[in-house]
Protein backbone atom coordinates (compact mmCIF):
# COMPACT_ATOMS: atom_id res chain seq x y z
CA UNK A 1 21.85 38.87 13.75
CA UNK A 2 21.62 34.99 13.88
CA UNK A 3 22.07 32.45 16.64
CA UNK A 4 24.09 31.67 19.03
CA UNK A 5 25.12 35.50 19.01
CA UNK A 6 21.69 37.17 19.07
CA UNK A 7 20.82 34.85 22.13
CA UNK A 8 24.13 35.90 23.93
CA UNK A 9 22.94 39.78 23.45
CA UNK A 10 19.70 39.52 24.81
CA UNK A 11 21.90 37.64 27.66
CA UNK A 12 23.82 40.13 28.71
CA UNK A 13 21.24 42.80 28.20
CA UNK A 14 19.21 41.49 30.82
CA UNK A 15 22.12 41.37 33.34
CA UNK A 16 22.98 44.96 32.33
CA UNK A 17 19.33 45.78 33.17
CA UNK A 18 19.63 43.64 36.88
CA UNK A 19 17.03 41.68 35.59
CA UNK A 20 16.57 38.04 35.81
CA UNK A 21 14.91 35.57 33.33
CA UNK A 22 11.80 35.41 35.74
CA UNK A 23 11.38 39.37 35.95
CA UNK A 24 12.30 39.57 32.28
CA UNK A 25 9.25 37.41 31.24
CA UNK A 26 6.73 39.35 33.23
CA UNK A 27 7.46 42.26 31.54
CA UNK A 28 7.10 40.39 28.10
CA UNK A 29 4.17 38.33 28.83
CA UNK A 30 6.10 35.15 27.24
CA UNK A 31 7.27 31.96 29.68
CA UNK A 32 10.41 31.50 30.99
CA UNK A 33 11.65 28.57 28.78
CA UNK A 34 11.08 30.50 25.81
CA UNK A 35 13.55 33.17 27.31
CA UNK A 36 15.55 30.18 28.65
CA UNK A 37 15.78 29.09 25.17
CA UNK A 38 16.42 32.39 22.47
CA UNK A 39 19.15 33.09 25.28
CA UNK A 40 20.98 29.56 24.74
CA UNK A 41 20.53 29.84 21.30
CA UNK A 42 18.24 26.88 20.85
CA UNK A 43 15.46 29.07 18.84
CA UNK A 44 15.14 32.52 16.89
CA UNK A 45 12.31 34.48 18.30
CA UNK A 46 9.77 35.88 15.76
CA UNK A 47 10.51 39.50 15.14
CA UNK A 48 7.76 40.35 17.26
CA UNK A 49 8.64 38.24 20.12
CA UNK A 50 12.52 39.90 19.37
CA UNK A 51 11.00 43.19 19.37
CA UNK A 52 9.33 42.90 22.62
CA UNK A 53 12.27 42.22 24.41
CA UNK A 54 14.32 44.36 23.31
CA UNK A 55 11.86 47.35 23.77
CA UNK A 56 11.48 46.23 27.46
CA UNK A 57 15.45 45.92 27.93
CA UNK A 58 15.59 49.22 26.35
CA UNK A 59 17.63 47.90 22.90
CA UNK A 60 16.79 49.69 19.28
CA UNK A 61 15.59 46.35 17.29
CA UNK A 62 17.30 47.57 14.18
CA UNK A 63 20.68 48.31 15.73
CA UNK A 64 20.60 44.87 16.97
CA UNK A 65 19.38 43.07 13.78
CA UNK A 66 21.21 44.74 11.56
CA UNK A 67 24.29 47.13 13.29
CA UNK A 68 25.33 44.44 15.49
CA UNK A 69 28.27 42.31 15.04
CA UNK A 70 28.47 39.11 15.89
CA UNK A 71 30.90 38.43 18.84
CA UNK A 72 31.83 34.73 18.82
CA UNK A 73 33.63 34.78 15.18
CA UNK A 74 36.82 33.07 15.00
CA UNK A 75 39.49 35.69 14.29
CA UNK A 76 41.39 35.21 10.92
CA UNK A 77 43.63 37.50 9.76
CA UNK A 78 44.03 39.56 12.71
CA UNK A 79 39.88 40.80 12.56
CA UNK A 80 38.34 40.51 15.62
CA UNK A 81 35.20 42.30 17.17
CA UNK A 82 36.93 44.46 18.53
CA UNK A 83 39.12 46.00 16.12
CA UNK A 84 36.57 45.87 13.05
CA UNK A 85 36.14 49.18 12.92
CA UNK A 86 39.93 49.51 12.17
CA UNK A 87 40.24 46.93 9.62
CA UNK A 88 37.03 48.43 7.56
CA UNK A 89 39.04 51.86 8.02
CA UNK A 90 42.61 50.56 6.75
CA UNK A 91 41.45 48.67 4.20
CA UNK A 92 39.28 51.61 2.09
CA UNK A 93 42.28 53.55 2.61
CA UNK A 94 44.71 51.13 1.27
CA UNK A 95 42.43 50.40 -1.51
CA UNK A 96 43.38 53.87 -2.68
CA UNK A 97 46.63 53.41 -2.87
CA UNK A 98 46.49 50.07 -4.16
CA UNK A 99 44.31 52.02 -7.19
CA UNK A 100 46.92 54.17 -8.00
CA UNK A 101 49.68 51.21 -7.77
CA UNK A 102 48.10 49.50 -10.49
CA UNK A 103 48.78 52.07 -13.33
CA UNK A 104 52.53 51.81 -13.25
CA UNK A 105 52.20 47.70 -12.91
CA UNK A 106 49.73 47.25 -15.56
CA UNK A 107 51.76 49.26 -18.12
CA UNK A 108 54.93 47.51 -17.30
CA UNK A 109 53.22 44.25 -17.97
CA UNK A 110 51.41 45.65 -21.32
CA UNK A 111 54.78 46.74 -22.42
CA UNK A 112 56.63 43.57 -21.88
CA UNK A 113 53.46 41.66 -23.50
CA UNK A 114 53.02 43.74 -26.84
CA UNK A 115 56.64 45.63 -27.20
CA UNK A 116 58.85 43.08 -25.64
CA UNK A 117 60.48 45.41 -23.62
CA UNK A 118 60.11 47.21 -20.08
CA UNK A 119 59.50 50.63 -19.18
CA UNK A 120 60.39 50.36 -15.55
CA UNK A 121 63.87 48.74 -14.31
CA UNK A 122 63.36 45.19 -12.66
CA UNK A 123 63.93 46.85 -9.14
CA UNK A 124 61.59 49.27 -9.39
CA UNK A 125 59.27 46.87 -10.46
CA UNK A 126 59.82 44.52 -8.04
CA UNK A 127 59.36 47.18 -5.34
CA UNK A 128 55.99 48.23 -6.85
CA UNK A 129 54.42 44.64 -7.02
CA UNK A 130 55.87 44.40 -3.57
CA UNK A 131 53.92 47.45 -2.44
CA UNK A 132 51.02 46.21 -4.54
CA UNK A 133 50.69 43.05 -2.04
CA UNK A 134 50.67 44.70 0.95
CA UNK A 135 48.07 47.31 0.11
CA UNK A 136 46.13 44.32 -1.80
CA UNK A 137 46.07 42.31 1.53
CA UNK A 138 44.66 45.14 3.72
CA UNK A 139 42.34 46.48 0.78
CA UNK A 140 40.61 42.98 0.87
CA UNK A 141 41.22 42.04 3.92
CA UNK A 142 37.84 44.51 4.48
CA UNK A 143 35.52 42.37 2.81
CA UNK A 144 36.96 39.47 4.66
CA UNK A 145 36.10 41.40 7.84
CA UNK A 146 32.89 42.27 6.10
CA UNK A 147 31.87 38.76 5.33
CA UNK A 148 32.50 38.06 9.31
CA UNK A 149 30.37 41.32 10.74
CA UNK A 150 27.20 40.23 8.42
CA UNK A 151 28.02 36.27 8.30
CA UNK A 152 28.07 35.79 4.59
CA UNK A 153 30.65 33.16 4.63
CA UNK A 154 31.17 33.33 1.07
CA UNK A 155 32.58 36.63 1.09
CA UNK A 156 35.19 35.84 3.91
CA UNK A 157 35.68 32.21 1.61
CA UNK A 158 36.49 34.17 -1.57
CA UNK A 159 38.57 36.90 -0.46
CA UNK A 160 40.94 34.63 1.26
CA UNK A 161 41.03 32.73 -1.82
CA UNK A 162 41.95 35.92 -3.69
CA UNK A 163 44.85 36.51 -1.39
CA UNK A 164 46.34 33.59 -1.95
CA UNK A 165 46.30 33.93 -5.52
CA UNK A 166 47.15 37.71 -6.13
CA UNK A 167 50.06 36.48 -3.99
CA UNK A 168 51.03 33.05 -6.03
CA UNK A 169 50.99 35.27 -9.17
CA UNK A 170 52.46 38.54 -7.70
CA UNK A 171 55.86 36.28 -6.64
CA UNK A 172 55.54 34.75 -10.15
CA UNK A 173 55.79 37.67 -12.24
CA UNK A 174 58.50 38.87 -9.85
CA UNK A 175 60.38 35.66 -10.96
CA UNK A 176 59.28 35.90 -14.31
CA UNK A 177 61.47 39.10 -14.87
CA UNK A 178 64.60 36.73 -14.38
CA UNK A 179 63.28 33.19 -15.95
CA UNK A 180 60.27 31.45 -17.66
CA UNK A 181 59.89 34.34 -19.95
CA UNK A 182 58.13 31.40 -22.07
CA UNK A 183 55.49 30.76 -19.66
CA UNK A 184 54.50 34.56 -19.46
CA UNK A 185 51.81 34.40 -21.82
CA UNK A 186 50.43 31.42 -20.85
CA UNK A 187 49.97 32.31 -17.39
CA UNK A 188 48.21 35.57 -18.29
CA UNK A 189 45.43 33.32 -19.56
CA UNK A 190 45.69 31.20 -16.49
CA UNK A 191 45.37 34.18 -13.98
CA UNK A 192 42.48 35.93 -16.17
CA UNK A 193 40.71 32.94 -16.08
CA UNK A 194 41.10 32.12 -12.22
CA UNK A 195 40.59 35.84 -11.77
CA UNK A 196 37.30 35.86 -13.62
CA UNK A 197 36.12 32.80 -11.54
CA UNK A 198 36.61 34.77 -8.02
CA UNK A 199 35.59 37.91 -9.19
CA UNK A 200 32.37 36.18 -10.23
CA UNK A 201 31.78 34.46 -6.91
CA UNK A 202 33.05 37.66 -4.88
CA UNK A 203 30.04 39.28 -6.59
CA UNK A 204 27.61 37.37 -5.60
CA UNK A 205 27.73 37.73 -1.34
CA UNK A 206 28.52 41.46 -2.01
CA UNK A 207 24.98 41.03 -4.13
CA UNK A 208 23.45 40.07 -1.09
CA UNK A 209 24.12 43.50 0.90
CA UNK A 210 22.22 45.38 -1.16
CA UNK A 211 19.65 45.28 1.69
CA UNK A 212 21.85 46.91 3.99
CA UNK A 213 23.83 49.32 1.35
CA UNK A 214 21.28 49.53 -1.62
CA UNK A 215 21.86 50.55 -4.92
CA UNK A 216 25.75 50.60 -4.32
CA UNK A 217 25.92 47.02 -2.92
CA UNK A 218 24.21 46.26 -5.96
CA UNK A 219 26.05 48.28 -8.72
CA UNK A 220 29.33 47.32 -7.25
CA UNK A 221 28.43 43.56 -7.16
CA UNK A 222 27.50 43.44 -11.04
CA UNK A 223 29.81 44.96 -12.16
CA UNK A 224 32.25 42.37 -10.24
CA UNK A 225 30.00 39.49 -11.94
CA UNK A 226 30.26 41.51 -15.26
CA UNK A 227 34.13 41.83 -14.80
CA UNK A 228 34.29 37.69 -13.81
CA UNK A 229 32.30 36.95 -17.03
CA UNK A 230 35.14 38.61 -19.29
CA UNK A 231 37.69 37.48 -17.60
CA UNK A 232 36.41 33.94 -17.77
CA UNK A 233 36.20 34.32 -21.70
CA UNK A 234 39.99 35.75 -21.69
CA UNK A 235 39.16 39.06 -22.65
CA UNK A 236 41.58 40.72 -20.33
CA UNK A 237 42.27 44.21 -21.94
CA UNK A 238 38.42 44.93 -21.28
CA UNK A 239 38.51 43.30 -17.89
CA UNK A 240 40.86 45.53 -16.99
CA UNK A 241 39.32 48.46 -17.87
CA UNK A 242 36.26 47.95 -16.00
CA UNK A 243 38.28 46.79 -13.29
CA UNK A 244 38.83 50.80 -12.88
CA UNK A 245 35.17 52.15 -11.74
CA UNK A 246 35.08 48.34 -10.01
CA UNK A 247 37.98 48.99 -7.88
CA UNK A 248 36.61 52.89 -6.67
CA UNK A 249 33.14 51.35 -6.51
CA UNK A 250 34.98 48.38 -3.62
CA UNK A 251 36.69 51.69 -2.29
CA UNK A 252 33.36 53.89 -1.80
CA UNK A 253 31.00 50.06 -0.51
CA UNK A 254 33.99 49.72 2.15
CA UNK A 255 34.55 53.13 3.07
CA UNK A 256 30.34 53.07 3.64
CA UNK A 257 30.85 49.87 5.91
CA UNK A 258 33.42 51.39 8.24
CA UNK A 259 31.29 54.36 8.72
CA UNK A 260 28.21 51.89 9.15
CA UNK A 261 30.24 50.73 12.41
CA UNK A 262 31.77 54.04 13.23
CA UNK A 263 29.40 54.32 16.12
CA UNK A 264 29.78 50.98 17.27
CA UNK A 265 33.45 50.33 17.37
């Protein structure tokens, strides 16, 4: 937990103790302006420092340095401290369906790529990439909230990114199915390579939790990097095939983070 918010939660555990700053120090043998000054948020205290305090005020260190979410985040998206918990929740669940959406899209588009034709009738298609956006947008919309609860900006950065683009290309295709059928390949090429980009860079914050979530964090952020990488060199039959165990991987790293802040909600 960084400053300004870890300074604000010492803050108001010391008023939820009755204590003031003066009593405070004499039970942690440190001066008043250093209290004065963790609680504004001039300073971090050094874990020992941290620790003290919070054993006097009665706090588990780890819950606060690592459980804790910060409360002064500027909502986006509707994700707020106080419905995290929620938005972790929806979007593992919506990732599921959003797996199982993707079988009947991808084969539509395969067959109108390589047989020129389409197995599903433009309104059920448009219905499906329709549904496909929604679940999309709460399915990510996790590791946007994620990005806020452990402040790894790049993770919040990227997935609205992705949002924007799965929905620039999502109304696209949907238009595509009436005009520009001359464009279609082209843009395939243009999406795998813009998705290869993100997918690289989404990798790389989700990299960064393997602290927190281990082995998975890690597993689940190479094989987003490995994804990007073929992607990027417009191999998108194979980047859609490991986009399969990538996608359950997301499911199972999000469904861990809502339980993570089960207790805390």
């Amino acid at each position: 937990m960084k400053q300004p918010a870890l300074g604000k939660k010492i803050s108001d555990l010391r008023k939820q103790q009755g204590l003031t700053q003066e009593e405070l120090v004499e039970k942690c043998n440190i001066n008043v302006r250093t209290i004065q000054r963790i609680e504004a948020g001039e300073v971090t205290p050094r874990s020992y420092t941290l620790k003290n305090i919070l054993e006097v005020l009665g706090a588990d260190y780890k819950s606060i340095t690592e459980n804790v979410v910060s409360e002064d985040f500027t909502p986006v998206l509707g994700i707020t401290p106080k419905n995290k918990f929620k938005v972790l929740q929806f979007s593992w669940i919506f990732g599921i369906i959003y797996f199982f959406l993707g079988f009947p899209e991808i084969m539509s588009e395969y067959y109108r790529i390589e047989e020129g034709d389409a197995i599903l009738t433009n309104t059920l298609y448009v219905l499906i990439k329709v549904a496909s956006m929604i679940t999309f947008f709460f399915f990510i919309r996790g590791f946007i909230a994620t990005g806020k609860i452990y402040q790894k900006s790049m993770l919040s950065i990227v997935g609205m990114i992705m949002l924007i683009a799965v929905f620039c290309f999502s109304v696209y295709d949907i238009i595509s199915i009436y005009y520009a059928e001359n464009w279609f390949l082209f843009m395939m090429w243009v999406r795998s390579l813009i998705y290869g980009v993100l997918l690289i860079l989404l990798g790389i914050p989700v990299l960064m939790l393997q602290k927190k979530y281990g082995g998975l964090a890690l597993i689940t952020g190479i094989f987003e990097i490995i994804s990007g990488v073929v992607f990027v060199f417009l191999i998108p039959e194979l980047g859609i095939i490991i986009l399969l165990p990538l996608q359950l991987l997301e499911i199972i790293l999000l469904y861990k983070i809502a339980e993570n802040h089960k207790e805390i909600a």
